[in-house]
Protein backbone atom coordinates (compact mmCIF):
# COMPACT_ATOMS: atom_id res chain seq x y z
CA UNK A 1 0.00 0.00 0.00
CA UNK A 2 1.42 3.62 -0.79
CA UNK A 3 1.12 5.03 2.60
CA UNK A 4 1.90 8.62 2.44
CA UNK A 5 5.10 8.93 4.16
CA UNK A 6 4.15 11.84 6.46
CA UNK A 7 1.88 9.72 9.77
CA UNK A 8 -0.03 13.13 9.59
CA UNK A 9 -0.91 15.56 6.70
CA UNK A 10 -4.18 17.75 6.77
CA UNK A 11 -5.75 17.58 3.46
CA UNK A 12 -9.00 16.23 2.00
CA UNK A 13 -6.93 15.81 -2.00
CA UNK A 14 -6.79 12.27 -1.20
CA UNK A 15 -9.63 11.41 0.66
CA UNK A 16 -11.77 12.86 -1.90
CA UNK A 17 -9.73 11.18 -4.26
CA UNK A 18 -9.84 7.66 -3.01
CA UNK A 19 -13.87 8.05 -1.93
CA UNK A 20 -14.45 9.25 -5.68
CA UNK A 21 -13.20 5.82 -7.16
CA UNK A 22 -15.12 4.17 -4.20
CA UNK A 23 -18.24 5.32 -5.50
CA UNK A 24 -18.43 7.85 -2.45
CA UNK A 25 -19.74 5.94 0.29
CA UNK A 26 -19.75 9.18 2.34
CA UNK A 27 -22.87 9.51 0.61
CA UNK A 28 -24.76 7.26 2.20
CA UNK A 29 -24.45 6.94 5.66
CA UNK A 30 -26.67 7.00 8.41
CA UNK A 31 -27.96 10.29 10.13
CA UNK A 32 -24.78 11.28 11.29
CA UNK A 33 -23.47 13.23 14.69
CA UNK A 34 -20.07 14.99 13.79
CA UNK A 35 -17.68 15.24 17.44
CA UNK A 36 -14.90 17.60 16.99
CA UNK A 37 -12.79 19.38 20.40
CA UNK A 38 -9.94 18.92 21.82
CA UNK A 39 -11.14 17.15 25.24
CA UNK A 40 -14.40 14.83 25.82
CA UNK A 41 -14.93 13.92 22.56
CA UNK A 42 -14.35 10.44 23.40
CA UNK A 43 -16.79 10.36 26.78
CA UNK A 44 -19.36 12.46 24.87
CA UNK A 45 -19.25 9.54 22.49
CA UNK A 46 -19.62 6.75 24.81
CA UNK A 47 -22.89 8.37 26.38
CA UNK A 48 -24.31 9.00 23.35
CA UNK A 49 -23.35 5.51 22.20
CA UNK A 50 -25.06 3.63 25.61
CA UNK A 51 -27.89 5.77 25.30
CA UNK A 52 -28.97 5.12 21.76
CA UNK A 53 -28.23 1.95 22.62
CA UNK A 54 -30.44 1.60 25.23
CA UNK A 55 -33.35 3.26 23.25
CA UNK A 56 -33.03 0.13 20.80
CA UNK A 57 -31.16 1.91 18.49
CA UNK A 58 -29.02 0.46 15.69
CA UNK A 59 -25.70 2.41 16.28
CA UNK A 60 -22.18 3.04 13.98
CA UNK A 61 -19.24 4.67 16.15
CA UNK A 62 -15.81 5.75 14.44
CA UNK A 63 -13.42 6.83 17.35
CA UNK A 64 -9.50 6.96 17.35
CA UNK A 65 -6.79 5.78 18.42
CA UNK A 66 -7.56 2.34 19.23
CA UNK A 67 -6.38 1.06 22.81
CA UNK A 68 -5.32 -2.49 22.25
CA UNK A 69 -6.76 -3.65 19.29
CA UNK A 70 -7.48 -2.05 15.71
CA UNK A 71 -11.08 -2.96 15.26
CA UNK A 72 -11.67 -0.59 18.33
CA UNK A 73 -12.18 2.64 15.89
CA UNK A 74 -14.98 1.09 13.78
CA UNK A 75 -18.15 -0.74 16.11
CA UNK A 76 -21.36 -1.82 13.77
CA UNK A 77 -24.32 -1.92 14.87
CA UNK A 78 -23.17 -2.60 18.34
CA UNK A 79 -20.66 -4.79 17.97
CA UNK A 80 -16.48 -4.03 16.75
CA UNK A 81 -15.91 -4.90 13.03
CA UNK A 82 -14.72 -8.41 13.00
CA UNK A 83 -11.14 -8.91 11.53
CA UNK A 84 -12.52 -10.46 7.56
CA UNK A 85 -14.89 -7.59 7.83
CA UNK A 86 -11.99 -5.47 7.90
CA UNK A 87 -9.57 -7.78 5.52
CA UNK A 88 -12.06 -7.28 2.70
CA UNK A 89 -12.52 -3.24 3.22
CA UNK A 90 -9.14 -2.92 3.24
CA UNK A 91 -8.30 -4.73 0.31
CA UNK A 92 -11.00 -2.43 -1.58
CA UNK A 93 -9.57 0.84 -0.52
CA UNK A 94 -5.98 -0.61 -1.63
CA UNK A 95 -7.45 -1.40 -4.81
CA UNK A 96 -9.63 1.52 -5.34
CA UNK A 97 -6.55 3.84 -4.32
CA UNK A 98 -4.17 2.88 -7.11
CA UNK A 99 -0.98 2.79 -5.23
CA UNK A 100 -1.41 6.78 -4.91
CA UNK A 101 -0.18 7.74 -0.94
CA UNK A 102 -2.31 7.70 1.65
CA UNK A 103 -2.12 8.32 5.06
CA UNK A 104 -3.90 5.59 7.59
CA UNK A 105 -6.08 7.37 9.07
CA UNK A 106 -7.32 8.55 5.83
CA UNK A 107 -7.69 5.15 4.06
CA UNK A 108 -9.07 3.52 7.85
CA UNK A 109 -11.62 6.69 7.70
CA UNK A 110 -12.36 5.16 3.87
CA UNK A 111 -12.58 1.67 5.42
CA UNK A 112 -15.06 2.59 8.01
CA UNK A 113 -17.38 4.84 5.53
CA UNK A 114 -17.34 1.66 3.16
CA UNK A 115 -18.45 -0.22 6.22
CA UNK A 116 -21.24 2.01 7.67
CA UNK A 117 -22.59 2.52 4.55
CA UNK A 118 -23.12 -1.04 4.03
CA UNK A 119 -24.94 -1.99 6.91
CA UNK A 120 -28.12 0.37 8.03
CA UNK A 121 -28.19 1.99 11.23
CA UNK A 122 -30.17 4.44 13.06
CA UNK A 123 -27.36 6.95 13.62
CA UNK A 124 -23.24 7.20 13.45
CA UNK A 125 -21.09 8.64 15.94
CA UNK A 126 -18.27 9.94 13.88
CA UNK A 127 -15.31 11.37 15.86
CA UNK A 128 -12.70 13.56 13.74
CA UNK A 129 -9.02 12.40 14.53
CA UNK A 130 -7.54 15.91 14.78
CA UNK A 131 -8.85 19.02 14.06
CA UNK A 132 -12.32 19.42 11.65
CA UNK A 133 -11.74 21.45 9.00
CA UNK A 134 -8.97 19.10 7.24
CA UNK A 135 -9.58 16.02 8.98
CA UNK A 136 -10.47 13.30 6.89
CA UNK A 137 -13.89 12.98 8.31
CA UNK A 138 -14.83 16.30 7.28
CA UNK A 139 -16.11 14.58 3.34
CA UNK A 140 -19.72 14.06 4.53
CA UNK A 141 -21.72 17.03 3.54
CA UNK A 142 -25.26 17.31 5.86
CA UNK A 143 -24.62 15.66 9.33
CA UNK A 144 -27.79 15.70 11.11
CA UNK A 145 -25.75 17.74 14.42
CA UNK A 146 -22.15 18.45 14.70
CA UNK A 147 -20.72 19.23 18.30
CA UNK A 148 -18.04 21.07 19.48
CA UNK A 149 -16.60 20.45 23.01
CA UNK A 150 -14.24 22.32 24.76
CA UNK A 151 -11.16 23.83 22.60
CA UNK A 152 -7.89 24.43 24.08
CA UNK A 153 -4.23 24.03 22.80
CA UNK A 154 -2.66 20.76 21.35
CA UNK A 155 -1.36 19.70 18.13
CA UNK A 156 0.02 22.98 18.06
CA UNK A 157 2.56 22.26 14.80
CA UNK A 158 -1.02 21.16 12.89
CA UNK A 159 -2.98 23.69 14.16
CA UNK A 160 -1.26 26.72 15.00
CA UNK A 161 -0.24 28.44 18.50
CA UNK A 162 -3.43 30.76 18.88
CA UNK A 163 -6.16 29.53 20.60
CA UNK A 164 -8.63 31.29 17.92
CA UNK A 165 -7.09 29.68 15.45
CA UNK A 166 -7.80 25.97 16.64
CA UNK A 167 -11.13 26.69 17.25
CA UNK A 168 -11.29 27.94 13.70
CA UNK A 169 -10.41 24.72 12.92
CA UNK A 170 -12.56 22.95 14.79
CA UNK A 171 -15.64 24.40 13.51
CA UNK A 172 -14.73 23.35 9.88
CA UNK A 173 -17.04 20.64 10.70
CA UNK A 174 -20.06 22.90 11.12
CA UNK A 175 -22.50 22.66 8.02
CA UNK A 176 -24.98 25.54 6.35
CA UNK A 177 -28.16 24.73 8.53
CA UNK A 178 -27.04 22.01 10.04
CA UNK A 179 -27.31 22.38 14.45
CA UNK A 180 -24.16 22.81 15.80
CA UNK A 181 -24.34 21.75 20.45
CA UNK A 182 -21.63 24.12 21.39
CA UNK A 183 -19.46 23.28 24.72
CA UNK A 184 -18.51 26.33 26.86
CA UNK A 185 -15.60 27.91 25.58
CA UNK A 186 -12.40 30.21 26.58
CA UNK A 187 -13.48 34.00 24.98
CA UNK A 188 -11.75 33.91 21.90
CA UNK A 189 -12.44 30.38 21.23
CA UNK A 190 -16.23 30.86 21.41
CA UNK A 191 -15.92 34.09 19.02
CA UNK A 192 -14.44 31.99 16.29
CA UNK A 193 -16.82 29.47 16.09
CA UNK A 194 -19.61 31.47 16.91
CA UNK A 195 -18.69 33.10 13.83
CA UNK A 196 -18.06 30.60 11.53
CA UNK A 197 -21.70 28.77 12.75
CA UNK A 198 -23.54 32.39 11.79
CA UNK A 199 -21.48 32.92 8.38
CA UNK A 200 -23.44 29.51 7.70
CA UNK A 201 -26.54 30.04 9.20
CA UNK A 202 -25.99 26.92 11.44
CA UNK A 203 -28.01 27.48 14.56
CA UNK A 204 -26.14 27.22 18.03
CA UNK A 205 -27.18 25.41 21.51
CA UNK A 206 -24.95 26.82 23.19
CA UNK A 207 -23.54 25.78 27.04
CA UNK A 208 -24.76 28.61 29.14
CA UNK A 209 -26.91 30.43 26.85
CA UNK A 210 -28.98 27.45 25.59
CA UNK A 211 -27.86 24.55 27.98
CA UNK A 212 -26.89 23.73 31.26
CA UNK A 213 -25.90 21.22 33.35
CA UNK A 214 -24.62 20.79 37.19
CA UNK A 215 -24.01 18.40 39.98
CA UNK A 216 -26.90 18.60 42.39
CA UNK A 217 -27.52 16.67 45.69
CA UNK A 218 -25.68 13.67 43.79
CA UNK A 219 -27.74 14.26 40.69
CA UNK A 220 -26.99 15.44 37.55
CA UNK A 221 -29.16 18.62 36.50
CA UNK A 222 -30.48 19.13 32.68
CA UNK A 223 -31.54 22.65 31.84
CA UNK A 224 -32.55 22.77 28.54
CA UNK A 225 -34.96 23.48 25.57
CA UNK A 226 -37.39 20.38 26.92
CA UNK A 227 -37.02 21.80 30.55
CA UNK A 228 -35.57 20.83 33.65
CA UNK A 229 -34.64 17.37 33.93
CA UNK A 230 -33.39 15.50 37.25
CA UNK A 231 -30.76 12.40 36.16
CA UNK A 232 -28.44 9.94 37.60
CA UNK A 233 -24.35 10.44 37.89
CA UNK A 234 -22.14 9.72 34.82
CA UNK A 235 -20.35 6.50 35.91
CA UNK A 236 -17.49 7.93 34.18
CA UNK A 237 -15.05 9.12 36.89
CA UNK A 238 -14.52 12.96 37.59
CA UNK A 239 -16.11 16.54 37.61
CA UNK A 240 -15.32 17.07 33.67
CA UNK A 241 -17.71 13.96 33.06
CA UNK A 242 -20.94 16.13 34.44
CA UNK A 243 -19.71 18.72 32.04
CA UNK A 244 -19.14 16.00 28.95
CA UNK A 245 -22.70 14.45 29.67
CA UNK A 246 -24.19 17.62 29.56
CA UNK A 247 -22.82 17.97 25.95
CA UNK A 248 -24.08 14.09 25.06
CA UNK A 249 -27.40 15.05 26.21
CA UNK A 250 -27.81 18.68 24.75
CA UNK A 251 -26.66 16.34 21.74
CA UNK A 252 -29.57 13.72 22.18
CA UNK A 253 -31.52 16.15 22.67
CA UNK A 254 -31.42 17.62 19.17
CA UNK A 255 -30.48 14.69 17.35
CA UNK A 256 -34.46 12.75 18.90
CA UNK A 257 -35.79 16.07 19.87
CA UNK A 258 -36.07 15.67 23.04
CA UNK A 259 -36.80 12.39 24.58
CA UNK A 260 -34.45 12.82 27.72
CA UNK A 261 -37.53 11.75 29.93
CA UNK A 262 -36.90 8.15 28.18
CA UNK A 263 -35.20 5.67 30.95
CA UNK A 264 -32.43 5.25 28.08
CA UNK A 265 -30.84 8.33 29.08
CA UNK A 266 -30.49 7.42 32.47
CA UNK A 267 -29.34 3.89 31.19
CA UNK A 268 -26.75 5.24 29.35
CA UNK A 269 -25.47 7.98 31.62
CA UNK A 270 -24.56 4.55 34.21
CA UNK A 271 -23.63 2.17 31.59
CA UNK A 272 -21.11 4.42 29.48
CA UNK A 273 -17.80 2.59 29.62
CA UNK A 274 -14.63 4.91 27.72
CA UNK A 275 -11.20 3.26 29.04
CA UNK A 276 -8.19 4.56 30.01
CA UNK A 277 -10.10 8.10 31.48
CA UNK A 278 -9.68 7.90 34.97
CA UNK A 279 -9.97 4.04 34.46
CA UNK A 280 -9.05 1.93 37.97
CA UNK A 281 -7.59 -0.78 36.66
CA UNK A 282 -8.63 -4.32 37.08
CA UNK A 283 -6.95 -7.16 39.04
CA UNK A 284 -3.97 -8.29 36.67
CA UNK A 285 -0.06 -8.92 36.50
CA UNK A 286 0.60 -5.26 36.38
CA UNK A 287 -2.02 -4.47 39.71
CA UNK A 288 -0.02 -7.70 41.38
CA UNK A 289 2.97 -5.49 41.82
CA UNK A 290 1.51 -3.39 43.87
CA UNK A 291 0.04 -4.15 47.50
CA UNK A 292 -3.26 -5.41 47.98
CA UNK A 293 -4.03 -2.25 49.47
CA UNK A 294 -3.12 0.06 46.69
CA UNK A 295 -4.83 1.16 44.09
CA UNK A 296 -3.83 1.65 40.04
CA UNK A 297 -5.29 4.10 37.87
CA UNK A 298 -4.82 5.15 33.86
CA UNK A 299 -6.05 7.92 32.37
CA UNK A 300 -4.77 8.73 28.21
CA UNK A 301 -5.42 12.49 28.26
CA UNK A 302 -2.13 14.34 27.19
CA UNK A 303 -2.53 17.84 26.37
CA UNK A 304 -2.37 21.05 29.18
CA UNK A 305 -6.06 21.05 29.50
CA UNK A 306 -5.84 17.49 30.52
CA UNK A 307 -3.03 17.61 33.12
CA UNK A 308 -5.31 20.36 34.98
CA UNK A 309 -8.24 18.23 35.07
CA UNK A 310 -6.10 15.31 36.28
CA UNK A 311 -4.81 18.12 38.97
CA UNK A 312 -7.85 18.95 40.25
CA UNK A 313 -9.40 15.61 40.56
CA UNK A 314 -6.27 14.68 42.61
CA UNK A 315 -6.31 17.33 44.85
CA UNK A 316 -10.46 16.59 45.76
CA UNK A 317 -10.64 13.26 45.84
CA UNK A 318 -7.15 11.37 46.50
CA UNK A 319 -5.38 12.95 49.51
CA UNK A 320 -5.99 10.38 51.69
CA UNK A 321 -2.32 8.45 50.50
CA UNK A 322 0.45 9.33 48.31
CA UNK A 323 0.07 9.51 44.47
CA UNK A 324 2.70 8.61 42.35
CA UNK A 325 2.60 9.08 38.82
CA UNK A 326 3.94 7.08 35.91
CA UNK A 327 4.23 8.57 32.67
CA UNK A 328 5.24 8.87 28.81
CA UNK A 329 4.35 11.05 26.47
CA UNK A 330 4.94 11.41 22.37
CA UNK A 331 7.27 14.23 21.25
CA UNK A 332 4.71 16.31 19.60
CA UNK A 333 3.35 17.01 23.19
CA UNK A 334 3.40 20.15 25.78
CA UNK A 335 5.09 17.51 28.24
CA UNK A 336 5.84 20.24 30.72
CA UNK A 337 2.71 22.45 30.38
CA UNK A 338 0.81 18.73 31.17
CA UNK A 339 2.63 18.16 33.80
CA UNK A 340 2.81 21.57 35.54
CA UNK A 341 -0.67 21.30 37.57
CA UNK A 342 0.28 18.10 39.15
CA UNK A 343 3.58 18.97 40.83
CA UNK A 344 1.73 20.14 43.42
CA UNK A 345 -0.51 16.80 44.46
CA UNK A 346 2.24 14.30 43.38
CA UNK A 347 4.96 12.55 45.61
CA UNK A 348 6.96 11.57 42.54
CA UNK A 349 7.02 10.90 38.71
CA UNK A 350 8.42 8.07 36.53
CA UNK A 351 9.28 8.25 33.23
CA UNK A 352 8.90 6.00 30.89
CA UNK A 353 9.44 5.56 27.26
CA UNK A 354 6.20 4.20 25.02
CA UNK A 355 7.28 0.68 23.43
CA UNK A 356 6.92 0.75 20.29
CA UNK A 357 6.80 4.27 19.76
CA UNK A 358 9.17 5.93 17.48
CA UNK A 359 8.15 9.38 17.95
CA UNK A 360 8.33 8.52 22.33
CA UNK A 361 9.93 10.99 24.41
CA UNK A 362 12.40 9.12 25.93
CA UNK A 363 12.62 8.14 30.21
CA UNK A 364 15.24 10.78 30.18
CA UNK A 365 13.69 13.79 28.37
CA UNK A 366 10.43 13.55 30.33
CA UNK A 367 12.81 13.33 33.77
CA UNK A 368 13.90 16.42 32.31
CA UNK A 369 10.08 17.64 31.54
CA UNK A 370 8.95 16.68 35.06
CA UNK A 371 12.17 18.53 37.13
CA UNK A 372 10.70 22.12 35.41
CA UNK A 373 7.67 21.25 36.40
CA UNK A 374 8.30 20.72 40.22
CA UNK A 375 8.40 16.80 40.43
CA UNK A 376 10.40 14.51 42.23
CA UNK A 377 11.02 12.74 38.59
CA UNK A 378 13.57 9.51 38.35
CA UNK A 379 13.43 6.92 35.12
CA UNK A 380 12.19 3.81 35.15
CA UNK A 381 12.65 0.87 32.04
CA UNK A 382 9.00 0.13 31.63
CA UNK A 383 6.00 0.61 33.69
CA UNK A 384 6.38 -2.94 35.48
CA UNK A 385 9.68 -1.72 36.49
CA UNK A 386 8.35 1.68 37.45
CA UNK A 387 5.74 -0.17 39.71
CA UNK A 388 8.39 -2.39 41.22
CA UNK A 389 10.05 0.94 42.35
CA UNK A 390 7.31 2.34 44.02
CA UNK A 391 6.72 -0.92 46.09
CA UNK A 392 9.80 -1.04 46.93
CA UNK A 393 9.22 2.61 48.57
CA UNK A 394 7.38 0.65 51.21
CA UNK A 395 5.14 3.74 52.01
CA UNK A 396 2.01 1.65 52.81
CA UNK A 397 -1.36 1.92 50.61
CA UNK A 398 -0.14 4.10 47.21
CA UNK A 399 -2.66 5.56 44.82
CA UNK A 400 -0.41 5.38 41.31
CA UNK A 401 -1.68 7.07 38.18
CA UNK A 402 -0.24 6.33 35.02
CA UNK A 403 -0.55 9.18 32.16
CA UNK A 404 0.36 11.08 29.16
CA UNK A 405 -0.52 9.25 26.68
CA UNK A 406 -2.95 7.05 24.57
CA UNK A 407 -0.80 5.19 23.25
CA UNK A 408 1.03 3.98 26.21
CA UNK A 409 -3.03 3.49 27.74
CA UNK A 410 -3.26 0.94 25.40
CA UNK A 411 -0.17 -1.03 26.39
CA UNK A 412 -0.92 -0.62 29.87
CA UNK A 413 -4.42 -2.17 29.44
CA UNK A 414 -2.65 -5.29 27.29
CA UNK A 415 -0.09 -5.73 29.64
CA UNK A 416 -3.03 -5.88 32.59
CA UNK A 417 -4.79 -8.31 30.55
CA UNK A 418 -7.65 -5.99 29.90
CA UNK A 419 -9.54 -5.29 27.00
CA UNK A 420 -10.49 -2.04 25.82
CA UNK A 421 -14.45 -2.21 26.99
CA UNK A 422 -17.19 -4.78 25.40
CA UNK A 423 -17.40 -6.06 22.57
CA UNK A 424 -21.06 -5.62 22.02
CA UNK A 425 -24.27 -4.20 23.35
CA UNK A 426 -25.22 -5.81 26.53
């Protein structure tokens, strides 16, 4: 296959290209919700996905990266594309695309429209893999709603160093007329896409303006345009999930017109399952290291925005023992801007480099990363070794998080002997 030999490259050329001699399969997919944002996109997914689900819904997901296994980005109808499913797609993008380059998440994207397409569904979570405007999702032409959820800075050498300017590209995804559920945003990241919705006469329901949604006497409060409405917790862990559910069901909303008074939405507010966000991790080889009495955590998020959050949920809810923190984290990352907010709830970091990964920051450079940001930082070979260390610290009952990365997530949950959720609908 001619992959293109850049791993990113924002264009649509070649995915218009390749879905042109593919008959454009873009064309016919279900009635489509478009995710783009730089946090949540993944959570707001997963609710949406357990409550269609729930409502008897037949229900197409695209999501990326995969944790530990490839068919994780494309789920059909409820259940992850089998491996001959995915054989045979392939084989007829490779075909269709001529030996012209392609990158893989362009010719997967291909893959997955082929797929969806194929099989008939009620609706299709489709979540852009960076960006909106040139991500290679951004070929279908009238989603039924697009989201945005909250902006803030990564992939700054794709997108640019001003936070108006990601947002900018965010919002590529919104359509003329098409609804557009809009997060809360920093200023000048709401002014951008506010603008770009009313140059296209998209209409906005907007977080704060339109929406709202809070923790209340250990419920989760729904203010919206079908009223007031009284639901259970996210069983996602963490204060950003009330926020991320909010978006999900000012999402629902639109997409059924209301409907939140259906027991699916409750359902699928306790039944979402996302891993490696604020994931406790499972007995396993890698949990064995540790004492009985201690307790393992992952959580992917890698960008500033996500080191805060991580912050903030440490210092309200895990001060009862020390937290230790492993980490790695890939080059094109704001290591020490991610790991600024935690110096101050953290004992100590380890770095570690991410197997398999040749664009990993190596043990050394995010030592380096972690000292600037006020950590007691040492190496550590791997994370079973980096474990090992903090046993052998013999401080009693540890809390260890491990972080930075998707990518290292997914070897974490392999190495645990977990899988990356269910494999279909219950």
């Amino acid at each position: 296959m001619g992959l293109h030999p850049k791993l990113i490259d924002l264009s649509l050329g070649r995915m218009e290209r390749l879905l042109d001699n593919l008959d454009h399969p873009e064309d016919y997919l279900p009635p489509t919700i478009h995710v783009a944002g730089t946090n949540g996109k993944g959570s707001v997914l997963a609710y949406l996905r357990a409550m269609f689900e729930a409502a008897r819904k037949k229900v197409h997901v695209y999501t990326s990266p995969h944790l530990v296994r490839f068919q994780e980005r494309i789920r059909l109808n409820g259940k992850l594309i089998s491996e001959h499913e995915l054989a045979g797609q392939l084989e007829e993008c490779e075909v269709a695309n001529g030996g012209q380059p392609i990158t893989l998440f362009e010719i997967t994207t291909a893959m997955a429209y082929l797929a969806f397409a194929r099989e008939p569904a009620d609706v299709l979570l489709l979540e852009t893999g960076l960006g909106g405007r040139l991500d290679a999702t951004n070929v279908i032409k009238k989603p039924k709603t697009t989201v945005i959820t909250p902006v803030s800075m990564d992939h700054r050498q794709f997108l640019g160093d001003e936070l108006a300017g990601i947002a900018w590209e965010k919002a590529g995804i919104i359509k003329p007329g098409v609804p557009l559920v809009l997060a809360a945003q920093e200023r000048d990241a709401d002014a951008a896409i506010r603008a770009r919705a009313e140059e296209l006469r998209a209409p906005v329901y907007g977080e704060e303006t339109d929406w709202s949604v809070r923790k209340e006497d250990s419920k989760l409060v729904f203010e919206g345009a079908t009223g007031r409405h009284v639901l259970p917790l996210p069983i996602l862990v963490g204060e950003h999930q009330i926020r991320n559910a909010g978006i999900a069901l000012a999402a629902f909303e639109r997409f059924r017109a209301g409907h939140l008074s259906d027991p699916s939405v409750s359902w699928g507010l306790t039944a979402a399952e996302w891993p490696a966000r604020l994931q406790r991790m499972a007995d396993g080889p890698l949990t064995a290291i540790l004492s009985d009495t201690s307790e393992l955590w992952l959580d992917g998020g890698h960008n500033p925005a996500a080191g805060a959050m991580l912050a903030s949920h440490a210092g309200a809810n895990w001060t009862d023992r020390p937290l230790h923190l492993i980490g790695g984290m890939m080059n094109s990352k704001d290591t020490v801007d991610f790991l600024q907010p935690l110096g101050a709830v953290a004992a100590s970091f380890l770095g570690v480099a991410i197997p398999g990964e040749e664009n990993s920051l190596s043990a050394a450079d995010l030592v380096d990363a972690a000292l600037i940001a006020g950590l007691n930082a040492r190496t550590a070979a791997d994370v079973p070794a980096a474990l090992e260390q903090i046993q052998s610290l013999g401080d009693g009952p540890v809390r260890v998080l491990i972080c930075g990365s998707l990518y290292l997530a997914g070897t974490v949950l392999a190495c645990n002997e977990e899988t990356a959720g269910s494999l279909e609908t219950p």
